[in-house]
PDB file of N, CA and C in Angstrom:
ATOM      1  N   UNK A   1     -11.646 -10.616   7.918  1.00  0.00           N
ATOM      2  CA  UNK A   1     -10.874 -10.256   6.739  1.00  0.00           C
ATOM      3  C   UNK A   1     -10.968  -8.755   6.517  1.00  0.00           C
ATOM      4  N   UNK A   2     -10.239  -8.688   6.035  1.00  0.00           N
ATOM      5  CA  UNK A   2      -9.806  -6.667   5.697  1.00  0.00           C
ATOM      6  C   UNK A   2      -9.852  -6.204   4.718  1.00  0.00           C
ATOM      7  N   UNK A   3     -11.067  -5.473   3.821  1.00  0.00           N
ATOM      8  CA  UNK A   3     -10.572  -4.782   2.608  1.00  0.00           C
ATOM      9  C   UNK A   3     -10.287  -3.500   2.796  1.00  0.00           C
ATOM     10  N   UNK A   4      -9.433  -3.505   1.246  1.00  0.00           N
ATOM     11  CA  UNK A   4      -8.632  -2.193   1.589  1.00  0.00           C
ATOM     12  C   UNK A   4      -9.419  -2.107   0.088  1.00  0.00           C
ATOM     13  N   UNK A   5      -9.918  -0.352   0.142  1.00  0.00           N
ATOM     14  CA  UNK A   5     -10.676  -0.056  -1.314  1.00  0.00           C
ATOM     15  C   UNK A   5      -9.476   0.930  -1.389  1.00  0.00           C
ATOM     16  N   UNK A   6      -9.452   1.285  -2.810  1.00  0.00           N
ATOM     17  CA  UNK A   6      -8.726   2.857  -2.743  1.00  0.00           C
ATOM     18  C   UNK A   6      -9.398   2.974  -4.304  1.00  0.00           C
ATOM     19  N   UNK A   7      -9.350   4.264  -4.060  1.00  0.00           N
ATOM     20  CA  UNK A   7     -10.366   5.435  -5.402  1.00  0.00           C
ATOM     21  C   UNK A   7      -9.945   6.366  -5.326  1.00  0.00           C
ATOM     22  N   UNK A   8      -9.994   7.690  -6.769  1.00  0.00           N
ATOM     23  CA  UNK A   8      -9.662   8.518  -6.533  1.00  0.00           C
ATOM     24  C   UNK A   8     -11.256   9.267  -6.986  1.00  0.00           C
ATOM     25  N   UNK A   9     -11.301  10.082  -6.205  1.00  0.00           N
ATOM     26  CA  UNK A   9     -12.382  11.206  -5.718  1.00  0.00           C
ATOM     27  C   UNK A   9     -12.493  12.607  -7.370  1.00  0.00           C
ATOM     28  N   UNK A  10     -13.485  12.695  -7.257  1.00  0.00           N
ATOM     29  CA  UNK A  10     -13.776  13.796  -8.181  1.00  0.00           C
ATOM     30  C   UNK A  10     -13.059  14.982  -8.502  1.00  0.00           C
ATOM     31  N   UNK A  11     -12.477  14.977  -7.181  1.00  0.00           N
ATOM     32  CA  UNK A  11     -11.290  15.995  -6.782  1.00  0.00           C
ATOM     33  C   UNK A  11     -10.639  15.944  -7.506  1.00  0.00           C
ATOM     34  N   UNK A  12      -9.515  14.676  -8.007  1.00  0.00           N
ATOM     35  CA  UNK A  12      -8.869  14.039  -8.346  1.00  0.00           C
ATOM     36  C   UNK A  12      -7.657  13.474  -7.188  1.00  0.00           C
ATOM     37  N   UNK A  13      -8.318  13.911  -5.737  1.00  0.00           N
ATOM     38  CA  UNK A  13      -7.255  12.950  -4.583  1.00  0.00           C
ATOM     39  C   UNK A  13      -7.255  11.148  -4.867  1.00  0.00           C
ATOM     40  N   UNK A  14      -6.460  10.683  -4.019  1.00  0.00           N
ATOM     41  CA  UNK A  14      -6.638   9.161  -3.784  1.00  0.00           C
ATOM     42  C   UNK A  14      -6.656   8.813  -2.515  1.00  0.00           C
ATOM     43  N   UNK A  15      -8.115   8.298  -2.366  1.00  0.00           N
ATOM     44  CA  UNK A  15      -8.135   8.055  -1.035  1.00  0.00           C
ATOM     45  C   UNK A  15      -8.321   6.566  -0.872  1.00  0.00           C
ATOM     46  N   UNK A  16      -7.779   5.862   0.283  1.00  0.00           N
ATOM     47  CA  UNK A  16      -8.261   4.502   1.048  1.00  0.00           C
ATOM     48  C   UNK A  16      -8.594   4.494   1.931  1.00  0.00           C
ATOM     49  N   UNK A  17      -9.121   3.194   2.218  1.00  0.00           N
ATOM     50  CA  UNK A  17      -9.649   2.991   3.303  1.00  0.00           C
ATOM     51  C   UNK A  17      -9.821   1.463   3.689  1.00  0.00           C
ATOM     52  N   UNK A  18     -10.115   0.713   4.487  1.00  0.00           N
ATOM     53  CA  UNK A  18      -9.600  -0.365   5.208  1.00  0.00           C
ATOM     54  C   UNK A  18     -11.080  -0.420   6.043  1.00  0.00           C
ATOM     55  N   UNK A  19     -11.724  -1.714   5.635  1.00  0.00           N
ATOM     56  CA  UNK A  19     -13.217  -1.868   5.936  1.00  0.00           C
ATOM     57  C   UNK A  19     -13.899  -0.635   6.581  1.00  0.00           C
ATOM     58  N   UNK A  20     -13.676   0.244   5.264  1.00  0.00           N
ATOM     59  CA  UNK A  20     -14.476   1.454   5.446  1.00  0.00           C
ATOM     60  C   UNK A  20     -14.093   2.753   5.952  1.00  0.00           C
ATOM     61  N   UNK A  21     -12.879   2.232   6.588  1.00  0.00           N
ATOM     62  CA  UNK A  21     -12.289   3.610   7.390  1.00  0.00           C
ATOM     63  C   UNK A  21     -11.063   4.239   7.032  1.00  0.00           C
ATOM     64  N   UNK A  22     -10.560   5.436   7.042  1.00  0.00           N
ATOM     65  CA  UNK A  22      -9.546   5.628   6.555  1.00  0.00           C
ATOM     66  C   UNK A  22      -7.968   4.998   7.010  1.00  0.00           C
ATOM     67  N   UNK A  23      -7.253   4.763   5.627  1.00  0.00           N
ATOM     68  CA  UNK A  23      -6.724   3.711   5.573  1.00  0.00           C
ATOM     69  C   UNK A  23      -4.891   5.150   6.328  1.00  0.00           C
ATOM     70  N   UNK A  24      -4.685   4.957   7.646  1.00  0.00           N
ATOM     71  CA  UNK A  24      -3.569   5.186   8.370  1.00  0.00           C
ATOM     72  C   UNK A  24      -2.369   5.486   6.888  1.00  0.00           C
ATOM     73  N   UNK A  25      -2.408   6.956   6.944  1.00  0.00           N
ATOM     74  CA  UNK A  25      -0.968   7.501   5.546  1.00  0.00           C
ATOM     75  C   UNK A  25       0.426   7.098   6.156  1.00  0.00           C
ATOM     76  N   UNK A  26       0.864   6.047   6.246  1.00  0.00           N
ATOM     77  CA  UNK A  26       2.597   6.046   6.552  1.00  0.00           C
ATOM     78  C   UNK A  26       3.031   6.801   5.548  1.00  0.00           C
ATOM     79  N   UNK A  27       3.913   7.986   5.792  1.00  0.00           N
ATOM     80  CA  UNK A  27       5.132   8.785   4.978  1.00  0.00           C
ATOM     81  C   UNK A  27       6.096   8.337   5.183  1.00  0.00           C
ATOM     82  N   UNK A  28       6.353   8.001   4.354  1.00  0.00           N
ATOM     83  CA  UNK A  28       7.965   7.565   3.748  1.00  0.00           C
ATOM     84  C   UNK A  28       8.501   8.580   2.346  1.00  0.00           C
ATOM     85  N   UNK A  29       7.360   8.358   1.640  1.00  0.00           N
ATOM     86  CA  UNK A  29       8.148   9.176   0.379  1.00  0.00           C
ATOM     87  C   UNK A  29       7.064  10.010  -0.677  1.00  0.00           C
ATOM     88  N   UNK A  30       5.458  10.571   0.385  1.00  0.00           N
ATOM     89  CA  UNK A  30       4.836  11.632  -0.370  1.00  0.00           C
ATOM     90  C   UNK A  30       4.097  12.183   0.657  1.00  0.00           C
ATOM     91  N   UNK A  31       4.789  12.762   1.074  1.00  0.00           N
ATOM     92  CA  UNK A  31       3.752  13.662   2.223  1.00  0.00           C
ATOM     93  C   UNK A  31       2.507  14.483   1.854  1.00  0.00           C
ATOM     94  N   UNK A  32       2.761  14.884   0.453  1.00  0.00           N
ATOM     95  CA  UNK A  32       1.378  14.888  -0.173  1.00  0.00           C
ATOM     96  C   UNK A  32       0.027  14.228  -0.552  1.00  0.00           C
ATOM     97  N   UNK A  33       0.255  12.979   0.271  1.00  0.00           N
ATOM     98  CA  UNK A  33      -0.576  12.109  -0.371  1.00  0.00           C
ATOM     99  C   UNK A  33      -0.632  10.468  -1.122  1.00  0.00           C
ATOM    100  N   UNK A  34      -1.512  10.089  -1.157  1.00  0.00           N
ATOM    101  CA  UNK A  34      -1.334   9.168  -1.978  1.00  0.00           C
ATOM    102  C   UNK A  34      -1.844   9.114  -3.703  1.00  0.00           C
ATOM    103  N   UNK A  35      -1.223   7.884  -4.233  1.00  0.00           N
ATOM    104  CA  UNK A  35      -1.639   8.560  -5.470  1.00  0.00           C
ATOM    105  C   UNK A  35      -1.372   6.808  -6.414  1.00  0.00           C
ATOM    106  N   UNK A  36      -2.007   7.107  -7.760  1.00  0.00           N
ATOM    107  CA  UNK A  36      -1.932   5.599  -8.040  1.00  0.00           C
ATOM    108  C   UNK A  36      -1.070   5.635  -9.490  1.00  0.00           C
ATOM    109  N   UNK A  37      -0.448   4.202  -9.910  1.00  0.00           N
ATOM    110  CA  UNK A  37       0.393   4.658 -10.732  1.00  0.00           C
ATOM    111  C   UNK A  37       1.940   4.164  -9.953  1.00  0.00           C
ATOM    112  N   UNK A  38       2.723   5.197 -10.750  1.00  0.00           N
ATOM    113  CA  UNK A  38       3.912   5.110  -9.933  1.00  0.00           C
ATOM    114  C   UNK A  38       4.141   6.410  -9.119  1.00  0.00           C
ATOM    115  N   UNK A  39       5.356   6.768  -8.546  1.00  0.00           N
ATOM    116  CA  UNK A  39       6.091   7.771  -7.789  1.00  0.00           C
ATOM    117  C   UNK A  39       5.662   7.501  -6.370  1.00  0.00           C
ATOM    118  N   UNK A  40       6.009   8.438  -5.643  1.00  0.00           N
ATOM    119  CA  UNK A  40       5.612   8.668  -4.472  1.00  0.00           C
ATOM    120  C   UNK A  40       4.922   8.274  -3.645  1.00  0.00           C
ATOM    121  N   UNK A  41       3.572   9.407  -4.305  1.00  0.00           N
ATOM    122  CA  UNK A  41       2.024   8.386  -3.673  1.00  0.00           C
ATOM    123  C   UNK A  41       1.901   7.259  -3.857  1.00  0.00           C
ATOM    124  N   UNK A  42       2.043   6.753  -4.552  1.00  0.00           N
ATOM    125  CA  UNK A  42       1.990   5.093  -5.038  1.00  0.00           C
ATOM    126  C   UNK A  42       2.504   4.373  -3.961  1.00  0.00           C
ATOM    127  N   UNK A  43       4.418   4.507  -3.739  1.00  0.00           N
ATOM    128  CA  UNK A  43       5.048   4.135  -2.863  1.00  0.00           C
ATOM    129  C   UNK A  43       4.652   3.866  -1.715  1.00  0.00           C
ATOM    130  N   UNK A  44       4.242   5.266  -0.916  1.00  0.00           N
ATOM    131  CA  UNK A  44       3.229   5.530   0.033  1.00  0.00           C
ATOM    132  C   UNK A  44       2.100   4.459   0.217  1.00  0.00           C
ATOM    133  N   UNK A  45       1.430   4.884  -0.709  1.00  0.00           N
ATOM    134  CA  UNK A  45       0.261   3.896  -0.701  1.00  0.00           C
ATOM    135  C   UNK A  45       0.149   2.202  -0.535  1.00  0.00           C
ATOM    136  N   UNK A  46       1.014   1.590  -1.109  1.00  0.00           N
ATOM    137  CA  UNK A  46       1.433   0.463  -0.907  1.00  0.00           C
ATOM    138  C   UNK A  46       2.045   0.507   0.291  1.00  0.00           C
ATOM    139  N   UNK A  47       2.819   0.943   0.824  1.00  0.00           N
ATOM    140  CA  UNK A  47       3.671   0.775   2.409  1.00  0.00           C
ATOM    141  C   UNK A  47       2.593   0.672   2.870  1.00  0.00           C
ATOM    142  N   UNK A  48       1.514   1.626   2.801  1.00  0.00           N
ATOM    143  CA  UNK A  48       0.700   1.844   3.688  1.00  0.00           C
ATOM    144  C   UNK A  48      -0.450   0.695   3.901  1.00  0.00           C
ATOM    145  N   UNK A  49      -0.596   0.080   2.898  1.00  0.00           N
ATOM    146  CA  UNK A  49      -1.923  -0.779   2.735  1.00  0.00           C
ATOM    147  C   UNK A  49      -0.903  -2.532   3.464  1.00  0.00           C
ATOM    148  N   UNK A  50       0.301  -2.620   3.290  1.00  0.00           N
ATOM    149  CA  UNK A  50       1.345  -3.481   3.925  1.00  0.00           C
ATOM    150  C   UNK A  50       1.487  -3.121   5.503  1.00  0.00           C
ATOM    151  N   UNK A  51       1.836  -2.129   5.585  1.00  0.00           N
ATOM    152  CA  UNK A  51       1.928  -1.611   7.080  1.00  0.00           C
ATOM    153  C   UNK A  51       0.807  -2.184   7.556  1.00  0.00           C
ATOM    154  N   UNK A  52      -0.619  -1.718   7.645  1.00  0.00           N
ATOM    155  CA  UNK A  52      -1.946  -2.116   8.348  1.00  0.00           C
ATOM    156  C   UNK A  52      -2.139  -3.420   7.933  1.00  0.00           C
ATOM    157  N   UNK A  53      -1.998  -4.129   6.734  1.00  0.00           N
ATOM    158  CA  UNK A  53      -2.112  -5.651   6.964  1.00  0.00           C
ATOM    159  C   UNK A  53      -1.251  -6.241   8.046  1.00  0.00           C
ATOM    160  N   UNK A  54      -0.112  -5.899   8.348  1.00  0.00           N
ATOM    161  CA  UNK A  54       1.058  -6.485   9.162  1.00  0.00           C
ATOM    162  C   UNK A  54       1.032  -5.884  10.822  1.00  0.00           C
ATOM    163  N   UNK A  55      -0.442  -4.533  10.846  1.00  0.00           N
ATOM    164  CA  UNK A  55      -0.653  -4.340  12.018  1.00  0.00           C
ATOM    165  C   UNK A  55       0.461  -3.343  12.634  1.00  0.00           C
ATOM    166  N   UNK A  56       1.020  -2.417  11.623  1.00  0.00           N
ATOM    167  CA  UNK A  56       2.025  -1.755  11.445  1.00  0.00           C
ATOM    168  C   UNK A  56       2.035  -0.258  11.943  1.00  0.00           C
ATOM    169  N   UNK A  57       2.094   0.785  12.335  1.00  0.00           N
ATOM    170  CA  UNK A  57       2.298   1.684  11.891  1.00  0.00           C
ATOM    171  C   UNK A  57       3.613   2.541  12.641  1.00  0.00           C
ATOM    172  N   UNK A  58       4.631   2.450  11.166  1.00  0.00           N
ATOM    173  CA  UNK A  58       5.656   2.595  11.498  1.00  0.00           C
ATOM    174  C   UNK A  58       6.374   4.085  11.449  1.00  0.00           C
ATOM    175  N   UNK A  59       7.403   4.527  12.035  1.00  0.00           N
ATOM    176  CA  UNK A  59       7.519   5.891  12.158  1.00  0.00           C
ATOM    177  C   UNK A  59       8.296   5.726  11.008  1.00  0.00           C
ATOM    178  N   UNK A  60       8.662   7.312  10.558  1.00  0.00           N
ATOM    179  CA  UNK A  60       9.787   7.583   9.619  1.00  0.00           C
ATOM    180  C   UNK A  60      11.034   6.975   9.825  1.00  0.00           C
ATOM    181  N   UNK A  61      11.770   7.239  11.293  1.00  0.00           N
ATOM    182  CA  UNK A  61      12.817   6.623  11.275  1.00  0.00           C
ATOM    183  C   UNK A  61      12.940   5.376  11.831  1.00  0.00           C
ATOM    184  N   UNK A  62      12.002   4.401  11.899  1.00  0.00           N
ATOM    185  CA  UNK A  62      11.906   2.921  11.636  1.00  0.00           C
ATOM    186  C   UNK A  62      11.810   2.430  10.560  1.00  0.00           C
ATOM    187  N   UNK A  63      11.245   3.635   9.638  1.00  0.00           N
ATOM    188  CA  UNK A  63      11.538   2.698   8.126  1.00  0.00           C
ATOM    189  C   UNK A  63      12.727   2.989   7.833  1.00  0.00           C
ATOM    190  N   UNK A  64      13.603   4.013   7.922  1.00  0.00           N
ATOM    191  CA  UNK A  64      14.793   4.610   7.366  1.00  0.00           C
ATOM    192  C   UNK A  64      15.498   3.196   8.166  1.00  0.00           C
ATOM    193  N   UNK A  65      15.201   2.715   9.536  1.00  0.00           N
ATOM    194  CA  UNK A  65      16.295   1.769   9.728  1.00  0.00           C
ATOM    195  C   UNK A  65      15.978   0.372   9.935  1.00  0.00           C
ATOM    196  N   UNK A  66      15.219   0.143   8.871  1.00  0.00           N
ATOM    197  CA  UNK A  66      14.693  -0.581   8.313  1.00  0.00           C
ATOM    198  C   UNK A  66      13.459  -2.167   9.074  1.00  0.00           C
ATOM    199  N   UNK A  67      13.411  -1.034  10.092  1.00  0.00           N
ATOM    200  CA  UNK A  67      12.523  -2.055  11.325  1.00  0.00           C
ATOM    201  C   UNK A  67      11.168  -2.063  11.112  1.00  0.00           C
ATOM    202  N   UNK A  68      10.858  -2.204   9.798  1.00  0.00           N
ATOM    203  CA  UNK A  68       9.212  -2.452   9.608  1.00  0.00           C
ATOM    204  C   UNK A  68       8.857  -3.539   8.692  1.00  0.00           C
ATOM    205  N   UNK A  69       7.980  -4.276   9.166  1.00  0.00           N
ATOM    206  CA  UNK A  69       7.483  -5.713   7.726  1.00  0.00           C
ATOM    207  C   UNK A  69       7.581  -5.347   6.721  1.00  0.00           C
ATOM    208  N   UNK A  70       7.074  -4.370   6.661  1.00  0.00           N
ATOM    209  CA  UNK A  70       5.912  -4.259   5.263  1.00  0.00           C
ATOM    210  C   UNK A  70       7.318  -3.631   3.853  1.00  0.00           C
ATOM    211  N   UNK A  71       8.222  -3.126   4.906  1.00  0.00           N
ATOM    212  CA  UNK A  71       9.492  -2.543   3.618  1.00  0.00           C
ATOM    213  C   UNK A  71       9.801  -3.321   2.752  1.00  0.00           C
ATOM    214  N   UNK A  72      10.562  -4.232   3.230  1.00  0.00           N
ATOM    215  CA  UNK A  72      10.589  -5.165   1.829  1.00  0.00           C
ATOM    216  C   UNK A  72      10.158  -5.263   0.898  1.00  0.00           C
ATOM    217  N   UNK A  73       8.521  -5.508   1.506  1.00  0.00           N
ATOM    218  CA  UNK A  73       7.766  -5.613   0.463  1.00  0.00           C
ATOM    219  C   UNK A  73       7.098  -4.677  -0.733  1.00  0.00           C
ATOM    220  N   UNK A  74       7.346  -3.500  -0.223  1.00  0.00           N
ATOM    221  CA  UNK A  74       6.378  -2.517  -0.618  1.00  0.00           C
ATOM    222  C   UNK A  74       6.477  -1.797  -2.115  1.00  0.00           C
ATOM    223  N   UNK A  75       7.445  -1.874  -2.322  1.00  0.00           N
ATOM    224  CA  UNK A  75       8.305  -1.770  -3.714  1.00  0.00           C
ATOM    225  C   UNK A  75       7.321  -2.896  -4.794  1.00  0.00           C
ATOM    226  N   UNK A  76       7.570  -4.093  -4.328  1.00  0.00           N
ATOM    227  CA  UNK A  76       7.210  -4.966  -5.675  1.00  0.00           C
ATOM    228  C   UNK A  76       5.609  -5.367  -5.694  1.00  0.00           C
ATOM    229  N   UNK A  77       4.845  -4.800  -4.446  1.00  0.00           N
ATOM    230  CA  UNK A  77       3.673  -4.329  -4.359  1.00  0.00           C
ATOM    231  C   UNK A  77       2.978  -3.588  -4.923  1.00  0.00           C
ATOM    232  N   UNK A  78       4.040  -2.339  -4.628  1.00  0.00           N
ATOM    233  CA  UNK A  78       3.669  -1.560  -5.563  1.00  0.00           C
ATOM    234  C   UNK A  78       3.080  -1.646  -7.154  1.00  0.00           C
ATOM    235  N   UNK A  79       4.167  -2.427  -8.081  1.00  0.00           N
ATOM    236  CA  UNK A  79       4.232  -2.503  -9.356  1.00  0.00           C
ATOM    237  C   UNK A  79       3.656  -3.754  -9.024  1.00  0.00           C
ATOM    238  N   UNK A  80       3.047  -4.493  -9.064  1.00  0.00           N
ATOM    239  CA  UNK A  80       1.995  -5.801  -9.279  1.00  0.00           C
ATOM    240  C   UNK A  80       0.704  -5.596  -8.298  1.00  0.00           C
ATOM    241  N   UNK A  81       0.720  -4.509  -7.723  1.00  0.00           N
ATOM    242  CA  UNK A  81      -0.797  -4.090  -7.381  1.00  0.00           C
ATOM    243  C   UNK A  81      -1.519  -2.558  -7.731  1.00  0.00           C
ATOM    244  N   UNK A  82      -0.653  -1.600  -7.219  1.00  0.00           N
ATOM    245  CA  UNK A  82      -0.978   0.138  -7.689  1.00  0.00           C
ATOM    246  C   UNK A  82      -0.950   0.180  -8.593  1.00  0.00           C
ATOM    247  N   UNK A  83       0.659   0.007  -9.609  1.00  0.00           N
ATOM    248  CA  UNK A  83       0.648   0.289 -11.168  1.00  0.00           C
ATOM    249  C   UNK A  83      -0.123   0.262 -11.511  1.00  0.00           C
ATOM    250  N   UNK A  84      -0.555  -1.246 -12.067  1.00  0.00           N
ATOM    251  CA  UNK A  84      -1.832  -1.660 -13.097  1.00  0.00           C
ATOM    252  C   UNK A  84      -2.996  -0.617 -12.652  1.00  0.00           C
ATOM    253  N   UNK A  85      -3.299  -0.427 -11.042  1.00  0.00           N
ATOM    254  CA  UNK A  85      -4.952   0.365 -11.571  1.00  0.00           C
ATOM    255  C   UNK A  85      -4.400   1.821 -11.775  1.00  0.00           C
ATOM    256  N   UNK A  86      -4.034   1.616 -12.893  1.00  0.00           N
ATOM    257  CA  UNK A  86      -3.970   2.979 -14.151  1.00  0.00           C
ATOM    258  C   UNK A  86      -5.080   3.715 -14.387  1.00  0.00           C
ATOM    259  N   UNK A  87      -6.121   2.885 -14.597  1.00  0.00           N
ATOM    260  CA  UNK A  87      -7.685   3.279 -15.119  1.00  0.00           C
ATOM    261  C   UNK A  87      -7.763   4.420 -14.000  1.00  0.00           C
ATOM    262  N   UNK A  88      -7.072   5.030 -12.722  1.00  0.00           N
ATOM    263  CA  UNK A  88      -7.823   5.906 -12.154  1.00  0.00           C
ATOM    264  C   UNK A  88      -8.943   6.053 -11.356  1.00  0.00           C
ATOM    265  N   UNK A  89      -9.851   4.800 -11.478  1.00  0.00           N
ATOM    266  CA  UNK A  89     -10.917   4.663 -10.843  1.00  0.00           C
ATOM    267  C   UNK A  89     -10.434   4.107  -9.398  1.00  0.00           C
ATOM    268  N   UNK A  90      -9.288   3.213  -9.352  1.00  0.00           N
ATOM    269  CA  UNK A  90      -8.745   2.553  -8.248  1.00  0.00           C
ATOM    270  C   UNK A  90      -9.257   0.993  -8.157  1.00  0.00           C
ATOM    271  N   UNK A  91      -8.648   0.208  -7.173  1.00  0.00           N
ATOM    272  CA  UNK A  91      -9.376  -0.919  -7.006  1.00  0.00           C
ATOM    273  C   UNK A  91      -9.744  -1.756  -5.179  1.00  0.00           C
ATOM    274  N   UNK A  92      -9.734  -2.779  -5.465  1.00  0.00           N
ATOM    275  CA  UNK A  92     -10.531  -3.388  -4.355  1.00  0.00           C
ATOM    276  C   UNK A  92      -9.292  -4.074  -4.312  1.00  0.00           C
ATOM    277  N   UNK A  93      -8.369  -4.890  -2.478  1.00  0.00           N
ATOM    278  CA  UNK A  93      -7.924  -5.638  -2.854  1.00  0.00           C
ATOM    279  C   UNK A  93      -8.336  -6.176  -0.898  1.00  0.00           C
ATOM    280  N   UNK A  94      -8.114  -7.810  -0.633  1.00  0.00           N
ATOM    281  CA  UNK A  94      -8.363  -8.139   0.379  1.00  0.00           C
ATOM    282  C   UNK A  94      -7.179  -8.835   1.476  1.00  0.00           C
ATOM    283  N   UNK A  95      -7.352  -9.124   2.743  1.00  0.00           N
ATOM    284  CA  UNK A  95      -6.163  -9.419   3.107  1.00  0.00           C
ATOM    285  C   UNK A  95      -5.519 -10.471   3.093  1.00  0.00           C
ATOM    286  N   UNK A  96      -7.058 -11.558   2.384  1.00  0.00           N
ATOM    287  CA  UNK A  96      -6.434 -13.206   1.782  1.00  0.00           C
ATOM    288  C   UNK A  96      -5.563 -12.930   0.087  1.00  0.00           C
ATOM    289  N   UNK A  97      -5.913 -11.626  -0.409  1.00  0.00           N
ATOM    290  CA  UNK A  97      -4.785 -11.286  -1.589  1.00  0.00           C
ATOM    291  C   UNK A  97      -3.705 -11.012  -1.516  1.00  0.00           C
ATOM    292  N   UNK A  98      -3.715 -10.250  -0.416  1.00  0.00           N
ATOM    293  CA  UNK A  98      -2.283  -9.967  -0.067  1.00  0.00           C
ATOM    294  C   UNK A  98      -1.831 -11.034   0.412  1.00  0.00           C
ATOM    295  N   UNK A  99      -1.919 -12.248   1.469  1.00  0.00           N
ATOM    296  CA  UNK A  99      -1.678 -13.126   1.988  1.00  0.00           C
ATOM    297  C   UNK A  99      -0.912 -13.694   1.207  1.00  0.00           C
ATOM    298  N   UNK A 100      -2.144 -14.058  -0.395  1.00  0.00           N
ATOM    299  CA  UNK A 100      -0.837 -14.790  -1.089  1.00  0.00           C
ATOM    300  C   UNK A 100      -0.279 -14.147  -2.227  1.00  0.00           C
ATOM    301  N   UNK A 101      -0.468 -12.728  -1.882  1.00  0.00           N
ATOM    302  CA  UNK A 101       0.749 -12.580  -2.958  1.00  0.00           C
ATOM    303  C   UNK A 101       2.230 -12.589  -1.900  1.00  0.00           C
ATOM    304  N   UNK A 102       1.953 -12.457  -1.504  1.00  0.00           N
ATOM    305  CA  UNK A 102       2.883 -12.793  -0.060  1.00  0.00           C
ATOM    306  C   UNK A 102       3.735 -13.956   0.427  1.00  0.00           C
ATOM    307  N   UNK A 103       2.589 -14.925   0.289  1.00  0.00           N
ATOM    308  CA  UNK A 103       3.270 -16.474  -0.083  1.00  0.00           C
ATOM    309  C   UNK A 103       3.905 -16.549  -1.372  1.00  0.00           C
ATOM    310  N   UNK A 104       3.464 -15.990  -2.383  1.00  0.00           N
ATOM    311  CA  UNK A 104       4.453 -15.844  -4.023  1.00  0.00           C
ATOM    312  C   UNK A 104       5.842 -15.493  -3.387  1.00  0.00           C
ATOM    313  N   UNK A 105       5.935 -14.142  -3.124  1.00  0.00           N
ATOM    314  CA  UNK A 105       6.918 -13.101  -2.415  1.00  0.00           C
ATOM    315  C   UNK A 105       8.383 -14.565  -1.755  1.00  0.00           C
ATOM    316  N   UNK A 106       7.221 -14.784  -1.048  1.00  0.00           N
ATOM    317  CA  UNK A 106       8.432 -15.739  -0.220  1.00  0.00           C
ATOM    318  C   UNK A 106       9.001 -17.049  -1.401  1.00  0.00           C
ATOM    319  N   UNK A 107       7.641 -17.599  -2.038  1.00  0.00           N
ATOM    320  CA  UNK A 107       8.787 -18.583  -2.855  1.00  0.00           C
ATOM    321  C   UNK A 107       9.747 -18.370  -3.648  1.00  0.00           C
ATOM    322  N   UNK A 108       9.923 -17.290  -4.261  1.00  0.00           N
ATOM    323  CA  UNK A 108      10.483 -16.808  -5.089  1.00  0.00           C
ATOM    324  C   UNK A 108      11.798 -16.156  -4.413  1.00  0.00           C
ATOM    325  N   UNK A 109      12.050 -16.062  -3.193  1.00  0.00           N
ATOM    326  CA  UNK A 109      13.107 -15.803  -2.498  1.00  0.00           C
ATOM    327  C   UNK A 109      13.695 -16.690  -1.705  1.00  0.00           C
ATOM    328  N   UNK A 110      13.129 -17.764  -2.443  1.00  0.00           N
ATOM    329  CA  UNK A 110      14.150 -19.076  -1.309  1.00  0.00           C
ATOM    330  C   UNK A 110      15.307 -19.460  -2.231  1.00  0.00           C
TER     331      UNK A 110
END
């Protein structure tokens, strides 16, 4: 199983990581970084934590043409996993969570 931690640092960066190691930045839409919340980093961040569950790592113009798992998803990931950790501190999430928020994902689109 795979956790993915993400925190933001004293700095005030946001970093992840993926049983411990740094968690692979897919750019799509913050080349600056990741970040928690909404915008960009967020975006980012979620693709990114989807991408490596799905064993992903996809170029720019495979996401632009739309040949990666994790796109779909990464949007409503976003806002029912990044949003909420508002608090800044970041959170913990695993790859049996994602699994089923995943299985949600799909019932809800049949």
């Amino acid at each position: 199983m795979k956790i993915y931690e993400v925190m933001r640092t004293t700095d005030g960066d946001v970093m992840a990581f993926v049983n411990g190691e740094p968690l692979y930045h897919v750019v799509a839409h913050s080349p600056a970084g990741f970040e928690l919340g909404r915008g960009g980093g967020a975006d980012d961040l979620a693709l990114s934590i989807l991408a490596d569950h799905f064993g992903e790592r996809p170029s720019l113009e495979q996401i632009l043409q739309g040949e990666c798992r994790s796109l779909p998803y990464h949007q409503d990931f976003k806002w029912a996993v990044i949003t909420p950790a508002t608090s800044n501190l970041g959170f913990t999430i695993n790859s049996d969570e994602i699994e089923s928020w995943l299985a949600e994902q799909q019932l809800f689109s049949e």
